[in-house]
C-alpha atoms as a PDB file:
ATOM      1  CA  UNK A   1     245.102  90.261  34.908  1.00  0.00           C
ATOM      2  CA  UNK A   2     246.880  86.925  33.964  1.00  0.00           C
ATOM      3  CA  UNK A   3     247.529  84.818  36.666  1.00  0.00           C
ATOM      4  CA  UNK A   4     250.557  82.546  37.435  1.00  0.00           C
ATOM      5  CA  UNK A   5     249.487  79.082  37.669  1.00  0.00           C
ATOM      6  CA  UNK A   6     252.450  78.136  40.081  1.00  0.00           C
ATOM      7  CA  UNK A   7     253.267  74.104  39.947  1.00  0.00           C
ATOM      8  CA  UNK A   8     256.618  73.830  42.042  1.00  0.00           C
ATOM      9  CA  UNK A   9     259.209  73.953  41.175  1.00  0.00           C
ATOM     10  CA  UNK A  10     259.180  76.292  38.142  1.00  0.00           C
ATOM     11  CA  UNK A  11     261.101  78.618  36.079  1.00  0.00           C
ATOM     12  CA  UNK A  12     260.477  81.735  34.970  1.00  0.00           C
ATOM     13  CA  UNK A  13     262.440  83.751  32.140  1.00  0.00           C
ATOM     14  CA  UNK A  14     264.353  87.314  32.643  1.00  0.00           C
ATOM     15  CA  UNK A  15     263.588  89.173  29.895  1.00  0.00           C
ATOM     16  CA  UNK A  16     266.680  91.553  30.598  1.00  0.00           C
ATOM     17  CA  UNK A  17     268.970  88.703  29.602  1.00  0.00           C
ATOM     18  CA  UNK A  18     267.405  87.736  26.749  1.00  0.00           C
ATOM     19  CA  UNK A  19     269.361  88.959  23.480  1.00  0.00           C
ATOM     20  CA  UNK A  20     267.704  91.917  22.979  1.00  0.00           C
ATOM     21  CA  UNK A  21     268.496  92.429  19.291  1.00  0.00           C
ATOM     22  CA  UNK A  22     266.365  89.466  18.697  1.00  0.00           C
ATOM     23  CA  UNK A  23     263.896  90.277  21.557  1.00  0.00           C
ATOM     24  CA  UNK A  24     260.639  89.027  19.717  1.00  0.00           C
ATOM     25  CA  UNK A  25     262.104  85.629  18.427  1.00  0.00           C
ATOM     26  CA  UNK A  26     263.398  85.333  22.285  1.00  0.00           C
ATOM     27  CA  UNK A  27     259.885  85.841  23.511  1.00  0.00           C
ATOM     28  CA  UNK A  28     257.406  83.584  21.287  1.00  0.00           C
ATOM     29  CA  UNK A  29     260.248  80.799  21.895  1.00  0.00           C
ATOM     30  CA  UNK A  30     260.107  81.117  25.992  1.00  0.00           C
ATOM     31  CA  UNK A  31     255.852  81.220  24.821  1.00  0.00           C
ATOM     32  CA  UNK A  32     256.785  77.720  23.718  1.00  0.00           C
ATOM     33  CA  UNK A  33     258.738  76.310  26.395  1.00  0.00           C
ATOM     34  CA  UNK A  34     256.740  75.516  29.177  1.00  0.00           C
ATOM     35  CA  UNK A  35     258.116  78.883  31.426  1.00  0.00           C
ATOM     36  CA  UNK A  36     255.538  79.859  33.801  1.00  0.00           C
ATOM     37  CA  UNK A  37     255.918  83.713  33.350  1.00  0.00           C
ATOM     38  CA  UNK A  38     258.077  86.488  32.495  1.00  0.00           C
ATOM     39  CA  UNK A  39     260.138  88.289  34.632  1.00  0.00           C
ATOM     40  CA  UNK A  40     260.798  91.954  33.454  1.00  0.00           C
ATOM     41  CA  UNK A  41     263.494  93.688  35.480  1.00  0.00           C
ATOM     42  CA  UNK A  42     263.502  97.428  35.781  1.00  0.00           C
ATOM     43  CA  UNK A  43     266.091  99.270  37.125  1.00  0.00           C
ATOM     44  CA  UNK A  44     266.214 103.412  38.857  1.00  0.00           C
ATOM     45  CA  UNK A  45     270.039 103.796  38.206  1.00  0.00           C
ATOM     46  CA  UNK A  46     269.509 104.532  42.465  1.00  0.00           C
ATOM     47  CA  UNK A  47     268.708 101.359  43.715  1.00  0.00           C
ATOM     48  CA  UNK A  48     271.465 100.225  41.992  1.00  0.00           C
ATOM     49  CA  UNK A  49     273.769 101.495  39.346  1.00  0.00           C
ATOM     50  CA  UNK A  50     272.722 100.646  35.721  1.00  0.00           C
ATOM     51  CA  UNK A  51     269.630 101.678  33.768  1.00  0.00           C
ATOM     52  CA  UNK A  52     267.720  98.529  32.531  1.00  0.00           C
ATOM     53  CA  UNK A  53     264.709  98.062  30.629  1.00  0.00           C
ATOM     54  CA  UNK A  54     261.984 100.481  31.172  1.00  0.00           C
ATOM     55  CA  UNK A  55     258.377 101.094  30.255  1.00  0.00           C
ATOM     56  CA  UNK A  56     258.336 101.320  26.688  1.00  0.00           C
ATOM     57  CA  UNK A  57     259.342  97.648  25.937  1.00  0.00           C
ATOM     58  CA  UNK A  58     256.829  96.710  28.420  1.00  0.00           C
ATOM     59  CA  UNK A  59     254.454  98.286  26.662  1.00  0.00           C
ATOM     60  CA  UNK A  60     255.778  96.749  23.225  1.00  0.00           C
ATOM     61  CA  UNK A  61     255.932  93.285  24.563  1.00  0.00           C
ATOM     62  CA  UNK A  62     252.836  92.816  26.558  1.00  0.00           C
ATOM     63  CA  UNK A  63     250.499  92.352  23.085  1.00  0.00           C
ATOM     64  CA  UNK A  64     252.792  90.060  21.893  1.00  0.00           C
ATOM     65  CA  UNK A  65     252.640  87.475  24.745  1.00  0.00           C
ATOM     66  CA  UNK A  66     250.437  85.279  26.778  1.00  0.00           C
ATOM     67  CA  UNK A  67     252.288  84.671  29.526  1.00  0.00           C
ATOM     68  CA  UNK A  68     251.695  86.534  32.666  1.00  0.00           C
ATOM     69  CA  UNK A  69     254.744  88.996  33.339  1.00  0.00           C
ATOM     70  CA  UNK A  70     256.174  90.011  36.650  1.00  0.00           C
ATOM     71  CA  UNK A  71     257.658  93.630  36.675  1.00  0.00           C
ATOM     72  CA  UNK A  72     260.312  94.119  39.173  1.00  0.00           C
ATOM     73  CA  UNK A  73     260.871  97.178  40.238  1.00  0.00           C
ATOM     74  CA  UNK A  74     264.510  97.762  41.558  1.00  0.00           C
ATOM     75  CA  UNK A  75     263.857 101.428  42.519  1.00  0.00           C
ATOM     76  CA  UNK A  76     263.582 103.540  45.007  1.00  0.00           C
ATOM     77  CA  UNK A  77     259.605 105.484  45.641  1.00  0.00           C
ATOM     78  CA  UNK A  78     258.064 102.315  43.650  1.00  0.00           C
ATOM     79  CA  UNK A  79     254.543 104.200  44.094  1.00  0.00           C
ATOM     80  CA  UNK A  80     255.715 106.284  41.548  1.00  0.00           C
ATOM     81  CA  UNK A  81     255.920 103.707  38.750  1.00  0.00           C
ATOM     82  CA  UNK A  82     253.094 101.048  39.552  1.00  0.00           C
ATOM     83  CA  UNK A  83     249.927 102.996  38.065  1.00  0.00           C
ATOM     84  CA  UNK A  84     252.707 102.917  34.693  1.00  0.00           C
ATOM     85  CA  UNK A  85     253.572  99.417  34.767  1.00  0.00           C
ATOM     86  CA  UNK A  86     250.220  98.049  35.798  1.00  0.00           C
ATOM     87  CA  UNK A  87     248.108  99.998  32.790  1.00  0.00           C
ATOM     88  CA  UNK A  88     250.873  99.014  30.577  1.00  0.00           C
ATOM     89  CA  UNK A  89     250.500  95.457  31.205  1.00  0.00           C
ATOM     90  CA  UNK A  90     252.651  94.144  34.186  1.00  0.00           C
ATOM     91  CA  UNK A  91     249.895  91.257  36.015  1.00  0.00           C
ATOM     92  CA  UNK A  92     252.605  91.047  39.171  1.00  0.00           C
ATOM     93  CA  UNK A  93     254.576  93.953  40.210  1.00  0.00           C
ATOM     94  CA  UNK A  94     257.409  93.125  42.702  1.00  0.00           C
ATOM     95  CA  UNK A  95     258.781  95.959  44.945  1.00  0.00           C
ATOM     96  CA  UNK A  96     261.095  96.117  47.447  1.00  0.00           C
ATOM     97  CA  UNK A  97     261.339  96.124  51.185  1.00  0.00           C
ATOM     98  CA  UNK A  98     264.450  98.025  51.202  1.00  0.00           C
ATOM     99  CA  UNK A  99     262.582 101.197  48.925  1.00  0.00           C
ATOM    100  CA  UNK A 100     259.324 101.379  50.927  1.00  0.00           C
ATOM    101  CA  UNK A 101     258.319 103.697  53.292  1.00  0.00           C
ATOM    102  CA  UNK A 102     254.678 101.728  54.023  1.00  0.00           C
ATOM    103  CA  UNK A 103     255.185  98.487  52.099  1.00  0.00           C
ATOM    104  CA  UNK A 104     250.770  97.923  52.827  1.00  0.00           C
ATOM    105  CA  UNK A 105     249.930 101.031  51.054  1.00  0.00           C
ATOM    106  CA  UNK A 106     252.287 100.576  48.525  1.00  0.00           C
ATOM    107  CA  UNK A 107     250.345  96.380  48.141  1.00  0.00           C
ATOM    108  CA  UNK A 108     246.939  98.484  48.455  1.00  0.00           C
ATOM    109  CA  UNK A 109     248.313 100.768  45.657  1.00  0.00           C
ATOM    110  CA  UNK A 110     249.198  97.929  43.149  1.00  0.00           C
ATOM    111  CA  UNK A 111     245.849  96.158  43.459  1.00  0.00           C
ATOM    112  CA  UNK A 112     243.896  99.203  42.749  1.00  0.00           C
ATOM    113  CA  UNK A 113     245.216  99.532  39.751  1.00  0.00           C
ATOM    114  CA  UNK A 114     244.721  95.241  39.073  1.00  0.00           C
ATOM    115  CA  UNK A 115     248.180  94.059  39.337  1.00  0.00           C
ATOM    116  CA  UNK A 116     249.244  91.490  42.614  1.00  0.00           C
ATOM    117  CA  UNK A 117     252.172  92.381  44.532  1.00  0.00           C
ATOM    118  CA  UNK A 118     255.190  90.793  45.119  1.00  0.00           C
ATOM    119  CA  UNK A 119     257.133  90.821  48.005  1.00  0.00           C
ATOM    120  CA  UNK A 120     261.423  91.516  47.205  1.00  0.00           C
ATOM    121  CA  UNK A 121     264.661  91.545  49.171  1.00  0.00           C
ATOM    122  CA  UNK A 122     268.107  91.956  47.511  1.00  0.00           C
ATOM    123  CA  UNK A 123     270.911  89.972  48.338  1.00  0.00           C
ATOM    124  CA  UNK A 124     272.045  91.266  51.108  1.00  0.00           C
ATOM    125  CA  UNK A 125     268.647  91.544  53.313  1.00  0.00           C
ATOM    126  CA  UNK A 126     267.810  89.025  56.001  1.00  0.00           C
ATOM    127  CA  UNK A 127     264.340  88.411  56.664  1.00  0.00           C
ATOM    128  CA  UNK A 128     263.109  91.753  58.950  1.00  0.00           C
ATOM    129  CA  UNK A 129     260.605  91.815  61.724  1.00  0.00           C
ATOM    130  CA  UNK A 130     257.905  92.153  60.032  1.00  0.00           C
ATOM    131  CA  UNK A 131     258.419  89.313  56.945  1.00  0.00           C
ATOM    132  CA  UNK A 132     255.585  87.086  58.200  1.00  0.00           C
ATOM    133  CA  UNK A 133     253.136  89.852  58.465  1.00  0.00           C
ATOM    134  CA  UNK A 134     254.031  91.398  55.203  1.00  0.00           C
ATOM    135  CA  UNK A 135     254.319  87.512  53.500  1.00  0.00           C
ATOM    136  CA  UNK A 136     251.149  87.397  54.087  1.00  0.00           C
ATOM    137  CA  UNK A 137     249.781  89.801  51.387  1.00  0.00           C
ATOM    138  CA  UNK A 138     251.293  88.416  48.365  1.00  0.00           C
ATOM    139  CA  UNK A 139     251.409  84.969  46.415  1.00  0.00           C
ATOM    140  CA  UNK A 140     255.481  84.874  46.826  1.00  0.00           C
ATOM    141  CA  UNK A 141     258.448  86.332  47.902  1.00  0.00           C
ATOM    142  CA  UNK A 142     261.102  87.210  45.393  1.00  0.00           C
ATOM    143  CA  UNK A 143     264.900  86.841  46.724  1.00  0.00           C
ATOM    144  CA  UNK A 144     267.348  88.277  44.736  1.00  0.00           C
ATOM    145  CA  UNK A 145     270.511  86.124  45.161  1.00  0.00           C
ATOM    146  CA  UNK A 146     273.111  88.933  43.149  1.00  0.00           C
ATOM    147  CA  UNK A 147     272.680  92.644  42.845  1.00  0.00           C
ATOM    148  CA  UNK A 148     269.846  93.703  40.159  1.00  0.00           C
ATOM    149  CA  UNK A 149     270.565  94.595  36.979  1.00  0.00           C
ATOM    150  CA  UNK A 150     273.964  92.969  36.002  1.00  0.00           C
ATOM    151  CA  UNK A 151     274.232  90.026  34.246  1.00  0.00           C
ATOM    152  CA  UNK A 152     276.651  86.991  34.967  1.00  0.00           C
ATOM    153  CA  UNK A 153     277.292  87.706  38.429  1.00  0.00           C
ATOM    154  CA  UNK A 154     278.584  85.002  40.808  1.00  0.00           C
ATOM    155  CA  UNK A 155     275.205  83.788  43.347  1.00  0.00           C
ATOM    156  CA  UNK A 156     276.149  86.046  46.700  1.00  0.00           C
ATOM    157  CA  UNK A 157     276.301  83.241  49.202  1.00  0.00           C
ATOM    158  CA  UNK A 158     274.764  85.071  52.474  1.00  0.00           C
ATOM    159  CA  UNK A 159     271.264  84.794  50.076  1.00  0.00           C
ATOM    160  CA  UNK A 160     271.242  81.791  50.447  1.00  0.00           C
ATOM    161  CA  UNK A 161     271.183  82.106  54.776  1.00  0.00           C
ATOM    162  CA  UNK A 162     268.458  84.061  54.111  1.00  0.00           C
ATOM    163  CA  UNK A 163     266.558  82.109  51.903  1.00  0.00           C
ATOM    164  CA  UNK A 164     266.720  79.153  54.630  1.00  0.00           C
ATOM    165  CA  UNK A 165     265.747  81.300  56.981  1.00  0.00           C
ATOM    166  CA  UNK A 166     262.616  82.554  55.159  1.00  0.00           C
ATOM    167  CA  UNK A 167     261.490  79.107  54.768  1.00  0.00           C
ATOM    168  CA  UNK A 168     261.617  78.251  58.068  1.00  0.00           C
ATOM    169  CA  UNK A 169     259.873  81.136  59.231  1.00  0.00           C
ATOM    170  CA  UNK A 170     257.271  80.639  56.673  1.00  0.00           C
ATOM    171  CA  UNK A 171     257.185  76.686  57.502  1.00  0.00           C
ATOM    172  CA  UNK A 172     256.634  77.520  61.597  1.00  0.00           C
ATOM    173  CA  UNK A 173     254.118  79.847  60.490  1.00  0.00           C
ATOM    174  CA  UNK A 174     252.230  77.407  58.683  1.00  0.00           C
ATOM    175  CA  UNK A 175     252.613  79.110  55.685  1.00  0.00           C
ATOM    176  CA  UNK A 176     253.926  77.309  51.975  1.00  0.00           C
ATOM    177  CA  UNK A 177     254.479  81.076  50.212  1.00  0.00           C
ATOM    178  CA  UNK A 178     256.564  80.509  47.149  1.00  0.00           C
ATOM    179  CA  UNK A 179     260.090  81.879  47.175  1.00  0.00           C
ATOM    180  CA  UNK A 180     261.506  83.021  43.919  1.00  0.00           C
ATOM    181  CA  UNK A 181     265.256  82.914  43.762  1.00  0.00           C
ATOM    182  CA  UNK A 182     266.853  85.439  40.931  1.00  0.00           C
ATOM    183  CA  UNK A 183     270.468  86.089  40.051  1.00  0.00           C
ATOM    184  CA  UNK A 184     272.686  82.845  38.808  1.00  0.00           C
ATOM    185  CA  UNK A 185     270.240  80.252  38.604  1.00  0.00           C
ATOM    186  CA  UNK A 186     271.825  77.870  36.586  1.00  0.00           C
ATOM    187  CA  UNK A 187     272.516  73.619  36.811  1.00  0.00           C
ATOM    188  CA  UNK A 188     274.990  73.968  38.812  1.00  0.00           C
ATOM    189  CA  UNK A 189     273.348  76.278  42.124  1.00  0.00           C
ATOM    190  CA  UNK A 190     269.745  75.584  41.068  1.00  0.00           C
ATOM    191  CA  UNK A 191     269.778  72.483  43.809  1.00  0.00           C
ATOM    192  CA  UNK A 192     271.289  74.180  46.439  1.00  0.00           C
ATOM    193  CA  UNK A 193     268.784  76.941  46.072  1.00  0.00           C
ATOM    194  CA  UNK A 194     266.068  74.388  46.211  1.00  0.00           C
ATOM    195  CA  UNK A 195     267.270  72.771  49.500  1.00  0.00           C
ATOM    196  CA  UNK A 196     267.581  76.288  50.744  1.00  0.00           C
ATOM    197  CA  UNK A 197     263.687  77.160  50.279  1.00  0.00           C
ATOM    198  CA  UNK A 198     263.051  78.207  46.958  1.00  0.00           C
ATOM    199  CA  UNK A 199     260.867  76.842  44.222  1.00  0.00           C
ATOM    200  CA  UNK A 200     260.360  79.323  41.517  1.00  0.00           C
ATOM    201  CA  UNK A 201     263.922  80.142  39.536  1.00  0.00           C
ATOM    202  CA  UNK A 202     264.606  83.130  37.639  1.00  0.00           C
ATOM    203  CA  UNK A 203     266.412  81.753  34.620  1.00  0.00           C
ATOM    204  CA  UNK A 204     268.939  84.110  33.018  1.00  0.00           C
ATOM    205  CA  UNK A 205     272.142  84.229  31.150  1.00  0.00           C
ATOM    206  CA  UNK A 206     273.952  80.672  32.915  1.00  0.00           C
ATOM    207  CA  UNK A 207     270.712  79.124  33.180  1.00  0.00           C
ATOM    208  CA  UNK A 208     267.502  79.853  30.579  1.00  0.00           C
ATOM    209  CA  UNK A 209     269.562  81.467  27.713  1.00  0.00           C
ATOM    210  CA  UNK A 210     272.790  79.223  27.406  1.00  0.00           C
ATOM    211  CA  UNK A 211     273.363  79.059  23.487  1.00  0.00           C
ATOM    212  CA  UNK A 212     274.259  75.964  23.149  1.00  0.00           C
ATOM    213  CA  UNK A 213     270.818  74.312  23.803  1.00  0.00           C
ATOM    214  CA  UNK A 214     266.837  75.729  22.865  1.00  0.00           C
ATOM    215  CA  UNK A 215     265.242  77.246  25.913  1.00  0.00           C
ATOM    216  CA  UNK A 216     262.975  74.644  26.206  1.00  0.00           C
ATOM    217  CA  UNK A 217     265.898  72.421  26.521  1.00  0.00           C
ATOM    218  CA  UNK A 218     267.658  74.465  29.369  1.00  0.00           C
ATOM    219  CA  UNK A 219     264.059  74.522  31.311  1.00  0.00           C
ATOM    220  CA  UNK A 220     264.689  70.822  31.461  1.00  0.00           C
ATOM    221  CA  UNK A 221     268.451  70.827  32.407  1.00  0.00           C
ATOM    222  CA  UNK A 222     267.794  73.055  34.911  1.00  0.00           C
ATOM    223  CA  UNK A 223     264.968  71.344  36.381  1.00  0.00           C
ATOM    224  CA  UNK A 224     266.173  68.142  36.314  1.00  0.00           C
ATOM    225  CA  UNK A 225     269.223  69.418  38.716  1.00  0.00           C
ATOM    226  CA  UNK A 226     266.833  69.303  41.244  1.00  0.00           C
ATOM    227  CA  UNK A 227     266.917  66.384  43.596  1.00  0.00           C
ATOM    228  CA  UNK A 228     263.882  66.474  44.932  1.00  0.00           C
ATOM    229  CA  UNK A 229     264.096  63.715  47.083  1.00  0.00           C
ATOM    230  CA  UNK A 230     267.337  64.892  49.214  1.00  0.00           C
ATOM    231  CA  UNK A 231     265.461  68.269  49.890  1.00  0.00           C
END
């Protein structure tokens, strides 16, 4: 397993909005440009409706890359895919609250076969009973801030409520667990998402991949939007 050296705040790159006709040239550049890890969306065409990605590029990028990569499975009866993405090469597998039936056994089921698990919400889901207890088992939360699996969407502002109030629960806990924001990172929300609680950004189309500047480049753009000081 590769881990994620996380140095907040970071960005990491969505490989489903990557231009996929020129998926390997994508990939060696992000290598290059200081990105802390992939994120590799896959979606059931159930938990929401588009087909994205799947296992077969995973298993075509993974000995191509360094990086550690993040699988993030939007689908419903996750146990059915981690033993897949894990032996194919995913070192964090997120999974959602909203799709498990015992979100322990399904943590307990993703480090048997060596990958960490990652806590996710989508947009729409505020922090349930239980976050703190299930925060607990993994090295960061993952909020989406749009639905998965569409590119370009507008950042869904009740995310950000929820993000704030994750932090806070986290902070009266005593707990500094991560929160990954993903869906329309880009300059112009990435500070507001910040102040809100999170520190690791999912760069996609408006953020990591604008055309008009190298990726390395719109790492820096983005993270320098962040005025850390006002937090």
């Amino acid at each position: 397993m590769r881990k994620v050296t996380l140095n907040p705040p970071c960005v990491s790159a969505s490989v489903s909005c990557m231009d996929l006709l020129h998926l390997r040239e994508q990939i060696l550049e992000t290598e290059q440009s200081d990105i802390s890890f992939f994120h590799y969306d896959m979606v059931d065409g159930k938990f929401n409706q588009c087909f994205i990605l799947g296992d077969t590029l995973l298993e075509m990028i993974r000995p191509e890359v360094t990086l550690p990569i993040e699988a993030h499975l939007a689908a419903y009866d996750p146990d059915l895919y981690v033993e897949r993405f894990a032996k194919l090469g995913a070192d964090y597998i997120a999974v959602h609250y909203e799709a498990m039936e015992h979100p322990l056994k399904t943590f307990e089921l993703i480090r048997k076969y060596g990958a960490e698990p990652i806590l996710a919400f989508k947009c729409d889901t505020a922090p349930p009973e239980d976050f703190l207890s299930l925060a607990k088992e993994v090295p960061w939360i993952l909020k989406l801030t749009v639905n998965p699996g569409f590119s370009g969407q507008t950042m869904q502002t009740n995310s950000l409520e929820h993000i704030k109030e994750m932090r806070e629960k986290l902070s009266d806990a005593g707990l500094s667990t991560s929160i990954q924001a993903d869906g329309n990172v880009n300059p112009s929300t990435i500070d507001t998402l910040y102040k809100s609680g999170a520190d690791i950004f999912t760069g996609g189309t408006s953020g990591l991949f604008r055309p008009e500047h190298s990726i390395k480049e719109n790492r820096e753009i983005l993270l320098s939007n962040i005025n850390i000081q006002t937090k």
